[in-house]
Protein backbone atom coordinates (compact mmCIF):
# COMPACT_ATOMS: atom_id res chain seq x y z
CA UNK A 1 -133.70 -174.59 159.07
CA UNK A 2 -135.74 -172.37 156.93
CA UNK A 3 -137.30 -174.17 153.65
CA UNK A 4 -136.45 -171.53 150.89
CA UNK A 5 -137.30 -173.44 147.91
CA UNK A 6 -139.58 -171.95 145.00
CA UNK A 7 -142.31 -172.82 143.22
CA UNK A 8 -141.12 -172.80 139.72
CA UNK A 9 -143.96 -172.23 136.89
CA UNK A 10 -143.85 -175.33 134.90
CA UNK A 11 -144.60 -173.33 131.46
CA UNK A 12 -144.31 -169.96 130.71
CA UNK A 13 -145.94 -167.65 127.97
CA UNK A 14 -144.34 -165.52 125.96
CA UNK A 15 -145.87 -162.95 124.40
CA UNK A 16 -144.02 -160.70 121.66
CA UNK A 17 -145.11 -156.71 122.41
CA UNK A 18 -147.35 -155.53 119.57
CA UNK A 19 -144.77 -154.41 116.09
CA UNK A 20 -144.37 -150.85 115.86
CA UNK A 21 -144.32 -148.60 112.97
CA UNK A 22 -140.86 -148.03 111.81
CA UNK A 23 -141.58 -145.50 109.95
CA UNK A 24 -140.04 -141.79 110.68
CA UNK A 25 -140.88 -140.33 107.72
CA UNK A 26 -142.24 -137.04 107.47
CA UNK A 27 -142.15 -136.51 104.08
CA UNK A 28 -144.75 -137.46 101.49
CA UNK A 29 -144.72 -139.75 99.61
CA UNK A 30 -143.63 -141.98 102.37
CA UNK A 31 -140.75 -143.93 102.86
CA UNK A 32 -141.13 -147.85 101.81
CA UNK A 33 -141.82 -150.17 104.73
CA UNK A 34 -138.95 -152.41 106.28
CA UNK A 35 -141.01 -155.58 104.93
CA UNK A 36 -141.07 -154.24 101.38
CA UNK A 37 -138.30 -155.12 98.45
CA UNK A 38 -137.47 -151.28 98.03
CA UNK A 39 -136.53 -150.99 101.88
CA UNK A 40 -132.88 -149.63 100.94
CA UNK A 41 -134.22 -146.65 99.06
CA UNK A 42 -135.32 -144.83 101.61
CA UNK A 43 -133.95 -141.85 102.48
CA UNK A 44 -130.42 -141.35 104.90
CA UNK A 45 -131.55 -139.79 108.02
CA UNK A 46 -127.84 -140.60 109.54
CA UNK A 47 -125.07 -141.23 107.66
CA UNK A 48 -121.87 -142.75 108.78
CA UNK A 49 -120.06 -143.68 105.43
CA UNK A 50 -116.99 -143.28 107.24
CA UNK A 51 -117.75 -146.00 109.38
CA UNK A 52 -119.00 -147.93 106.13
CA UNK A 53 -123.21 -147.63 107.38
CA UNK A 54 -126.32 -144.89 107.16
CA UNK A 55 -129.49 -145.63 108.87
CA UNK A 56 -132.38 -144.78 106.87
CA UNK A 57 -135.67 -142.94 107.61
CA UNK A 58 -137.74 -146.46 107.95
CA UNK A 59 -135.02 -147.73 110.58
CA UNK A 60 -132.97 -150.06 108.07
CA UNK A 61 -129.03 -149.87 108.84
CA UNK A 62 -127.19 -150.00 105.29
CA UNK A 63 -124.13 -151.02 104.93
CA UNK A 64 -121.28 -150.37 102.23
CA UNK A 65 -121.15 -154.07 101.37
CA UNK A 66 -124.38 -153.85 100.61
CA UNK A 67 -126.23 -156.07 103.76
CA UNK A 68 -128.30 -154.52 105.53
CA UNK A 69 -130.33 -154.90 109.19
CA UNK A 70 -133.73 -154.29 109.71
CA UNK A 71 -135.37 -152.81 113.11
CA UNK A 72 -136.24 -156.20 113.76
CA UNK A 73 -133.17 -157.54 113.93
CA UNK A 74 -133.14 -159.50 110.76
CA UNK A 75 -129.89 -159.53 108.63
CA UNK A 76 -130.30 -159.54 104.79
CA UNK A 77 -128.36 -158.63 101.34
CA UNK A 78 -129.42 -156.56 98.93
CA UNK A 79 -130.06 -158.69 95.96
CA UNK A 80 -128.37 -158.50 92.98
């Protein structure tokens, strides 16, 4: 009988790919950054307010009930 067991590694490294700019603006002045406070005041670049969302030019998803998703995945509220 043929042995088809497999060496399996006994750690593995993960390594995260290198954050990209988010950014799509082509307007000046630019867009604020998905890290910054002002995030949701960029500008719509596709809006869907019949659906209740717009993304914005910096890659944020807004929503009507005010959360919001970054490009990162992360899922905040707009304070206040």
């Amino acid at each position: 009988m043929e042995d088809i067991t497999r060496t399996v590694p006994t750690s593995v490294t993960r390594t995260d790919p290198p954050r990209r700019s988010t950014t799509m603006c082509d307007h000046s002045p630019s867009c604020p950054d998905t890290d910054s406070s002002a995030c949701c005041t960029a500008h719509v670049v596709a809006d869907h307010s019949e659906q209740g969302w717009c993304r914005l030019c910096n890659g944020v998803i807004l929503f009507d009930d005010g959360g919001y998703l970054t490009p990162d995945g992360r899922a905040l509220k707009l304070a206040g």
